[in-house]
C-alpha atoms as a PDB file:
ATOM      1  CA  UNK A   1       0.000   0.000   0.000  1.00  0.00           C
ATOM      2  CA  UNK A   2       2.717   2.101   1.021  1.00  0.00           C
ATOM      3  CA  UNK A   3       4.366   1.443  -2.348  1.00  0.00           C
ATOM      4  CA  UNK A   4       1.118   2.324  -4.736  1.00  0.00           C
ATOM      5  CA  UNK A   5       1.180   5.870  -2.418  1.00  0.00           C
ATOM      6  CA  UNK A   6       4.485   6.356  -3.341  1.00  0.00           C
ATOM      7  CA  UNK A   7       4.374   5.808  -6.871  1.00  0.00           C
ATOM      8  CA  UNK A   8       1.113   7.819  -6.798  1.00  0.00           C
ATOM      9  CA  UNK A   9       2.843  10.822  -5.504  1.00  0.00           C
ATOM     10  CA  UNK A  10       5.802  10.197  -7.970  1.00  0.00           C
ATOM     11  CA  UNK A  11       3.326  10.528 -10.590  1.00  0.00           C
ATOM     12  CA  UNK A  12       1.546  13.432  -9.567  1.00  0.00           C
ATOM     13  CA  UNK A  13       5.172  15.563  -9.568  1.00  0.00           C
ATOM     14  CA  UNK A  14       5.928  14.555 -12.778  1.00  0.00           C
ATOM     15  CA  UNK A  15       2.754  15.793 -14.320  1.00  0.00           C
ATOM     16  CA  UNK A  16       3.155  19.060 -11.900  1.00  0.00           C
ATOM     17  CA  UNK A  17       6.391  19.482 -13.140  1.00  0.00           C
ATOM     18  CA  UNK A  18       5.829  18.909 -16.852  1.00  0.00           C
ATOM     19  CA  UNK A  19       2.471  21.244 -16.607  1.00  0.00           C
ATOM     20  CA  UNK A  20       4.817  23.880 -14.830  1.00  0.00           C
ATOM     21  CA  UNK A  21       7.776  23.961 -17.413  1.00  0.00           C
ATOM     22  CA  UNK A  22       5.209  23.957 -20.551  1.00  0.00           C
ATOM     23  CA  UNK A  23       6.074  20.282 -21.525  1.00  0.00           C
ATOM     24  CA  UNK A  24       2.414  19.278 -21.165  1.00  0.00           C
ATOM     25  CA  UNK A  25      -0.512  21.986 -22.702  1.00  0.00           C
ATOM     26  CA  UNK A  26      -3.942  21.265 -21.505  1.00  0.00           C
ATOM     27  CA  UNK A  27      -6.432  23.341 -23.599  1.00  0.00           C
ATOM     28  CA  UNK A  28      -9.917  22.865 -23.113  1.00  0.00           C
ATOM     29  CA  UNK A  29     -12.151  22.059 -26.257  1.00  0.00           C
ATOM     30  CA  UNK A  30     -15.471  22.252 -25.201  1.00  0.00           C
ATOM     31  CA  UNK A  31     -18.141  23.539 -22.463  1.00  0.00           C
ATOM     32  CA  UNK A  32     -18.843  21.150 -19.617  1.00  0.00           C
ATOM     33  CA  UNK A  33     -22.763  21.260 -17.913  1.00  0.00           C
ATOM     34  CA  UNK A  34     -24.328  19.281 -15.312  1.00  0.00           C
ATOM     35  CA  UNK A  35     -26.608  16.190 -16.197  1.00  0.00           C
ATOM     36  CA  UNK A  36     -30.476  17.090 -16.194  1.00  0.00           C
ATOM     37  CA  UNK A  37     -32.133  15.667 -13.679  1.00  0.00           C
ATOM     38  CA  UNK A  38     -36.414  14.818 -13.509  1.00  0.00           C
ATOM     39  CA  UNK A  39     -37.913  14.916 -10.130  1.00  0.00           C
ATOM     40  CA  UNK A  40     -41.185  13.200  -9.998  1.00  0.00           C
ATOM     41  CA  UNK A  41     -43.817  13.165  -7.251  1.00  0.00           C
ATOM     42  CA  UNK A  42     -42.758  10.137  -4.546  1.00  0.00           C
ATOM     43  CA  UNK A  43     -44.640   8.533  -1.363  1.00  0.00           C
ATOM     44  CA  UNK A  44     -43.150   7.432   1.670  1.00  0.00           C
ATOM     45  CA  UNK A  45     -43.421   4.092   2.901  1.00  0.00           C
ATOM     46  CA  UNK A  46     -46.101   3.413   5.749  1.00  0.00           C
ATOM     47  CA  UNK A  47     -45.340   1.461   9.185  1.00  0.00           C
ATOM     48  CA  UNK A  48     -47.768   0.405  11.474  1.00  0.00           C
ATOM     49  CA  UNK A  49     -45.705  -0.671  15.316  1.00  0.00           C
ATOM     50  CA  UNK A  50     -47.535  -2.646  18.169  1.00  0.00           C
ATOM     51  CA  UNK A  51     -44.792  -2.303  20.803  1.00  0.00           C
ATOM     52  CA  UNK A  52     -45.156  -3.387  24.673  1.00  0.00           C
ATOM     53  CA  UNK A  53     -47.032  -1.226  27.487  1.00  0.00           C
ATOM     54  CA  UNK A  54     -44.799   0.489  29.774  1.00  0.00           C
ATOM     55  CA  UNK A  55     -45.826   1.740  32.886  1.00  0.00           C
ATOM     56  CA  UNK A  56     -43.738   4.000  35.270  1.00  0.00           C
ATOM     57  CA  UNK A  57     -44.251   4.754  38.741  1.00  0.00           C
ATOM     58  CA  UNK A  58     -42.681   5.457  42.080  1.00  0.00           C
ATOM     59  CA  UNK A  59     -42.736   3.402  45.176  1.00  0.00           C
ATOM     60  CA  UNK A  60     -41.289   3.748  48.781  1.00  0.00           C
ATOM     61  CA  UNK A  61     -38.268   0.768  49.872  1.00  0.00           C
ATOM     62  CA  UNK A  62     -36.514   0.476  52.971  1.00  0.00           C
ATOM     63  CA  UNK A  63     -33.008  -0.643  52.160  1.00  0.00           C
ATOM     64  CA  UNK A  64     -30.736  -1.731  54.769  1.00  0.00           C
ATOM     65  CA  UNK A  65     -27.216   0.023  54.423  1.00  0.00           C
ATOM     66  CA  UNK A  66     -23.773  -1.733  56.438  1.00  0.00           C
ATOM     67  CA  UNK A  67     -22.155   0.377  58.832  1.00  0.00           C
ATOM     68  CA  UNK A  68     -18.419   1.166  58.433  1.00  0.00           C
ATOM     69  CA  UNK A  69     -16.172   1.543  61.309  1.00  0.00           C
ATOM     70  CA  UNK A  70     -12.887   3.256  60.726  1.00  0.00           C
ATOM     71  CA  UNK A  71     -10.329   2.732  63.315  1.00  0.00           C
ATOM     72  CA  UNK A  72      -6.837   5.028  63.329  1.00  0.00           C
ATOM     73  CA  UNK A  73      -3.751   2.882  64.181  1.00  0.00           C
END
């Protein structure tokens, strides 16, 4: 891959180089323009979903928490 790069960039100078110092002369012969393009009235597709009932509430929990007991040497 490393090679390809590098021969890629070799390339690329030499046509710099020869567009530079005159060697190669592009001239342009005709007009370029964009392709036409038709845009026509379109429709979505339609999805119908049956997913699961959720239901979200609050309650009150007593949780029992450890007790820690540091002691300093």
């Amino acid at each position: 891959m490393r090679f390809i790069g590098g021969l890629l960039l070799i390339a690329l100078i030499v046509v710099g180089v020869g567009i530079a110092t005159g060697f190669v002369d592009l001239q342009k012969t005709s007009e370029g323009r964009l392709p036409e393009i038709a845009i026509k009235e379109g429709a979505l597709p339609k999805y119908e979903a049956n997913v699961a009932k959720v239901e979200v509430g609050t309650r009150n929990e007593t949780v029992e928490v450890p007790t820690v007991a540091v002691k300093k040497p």
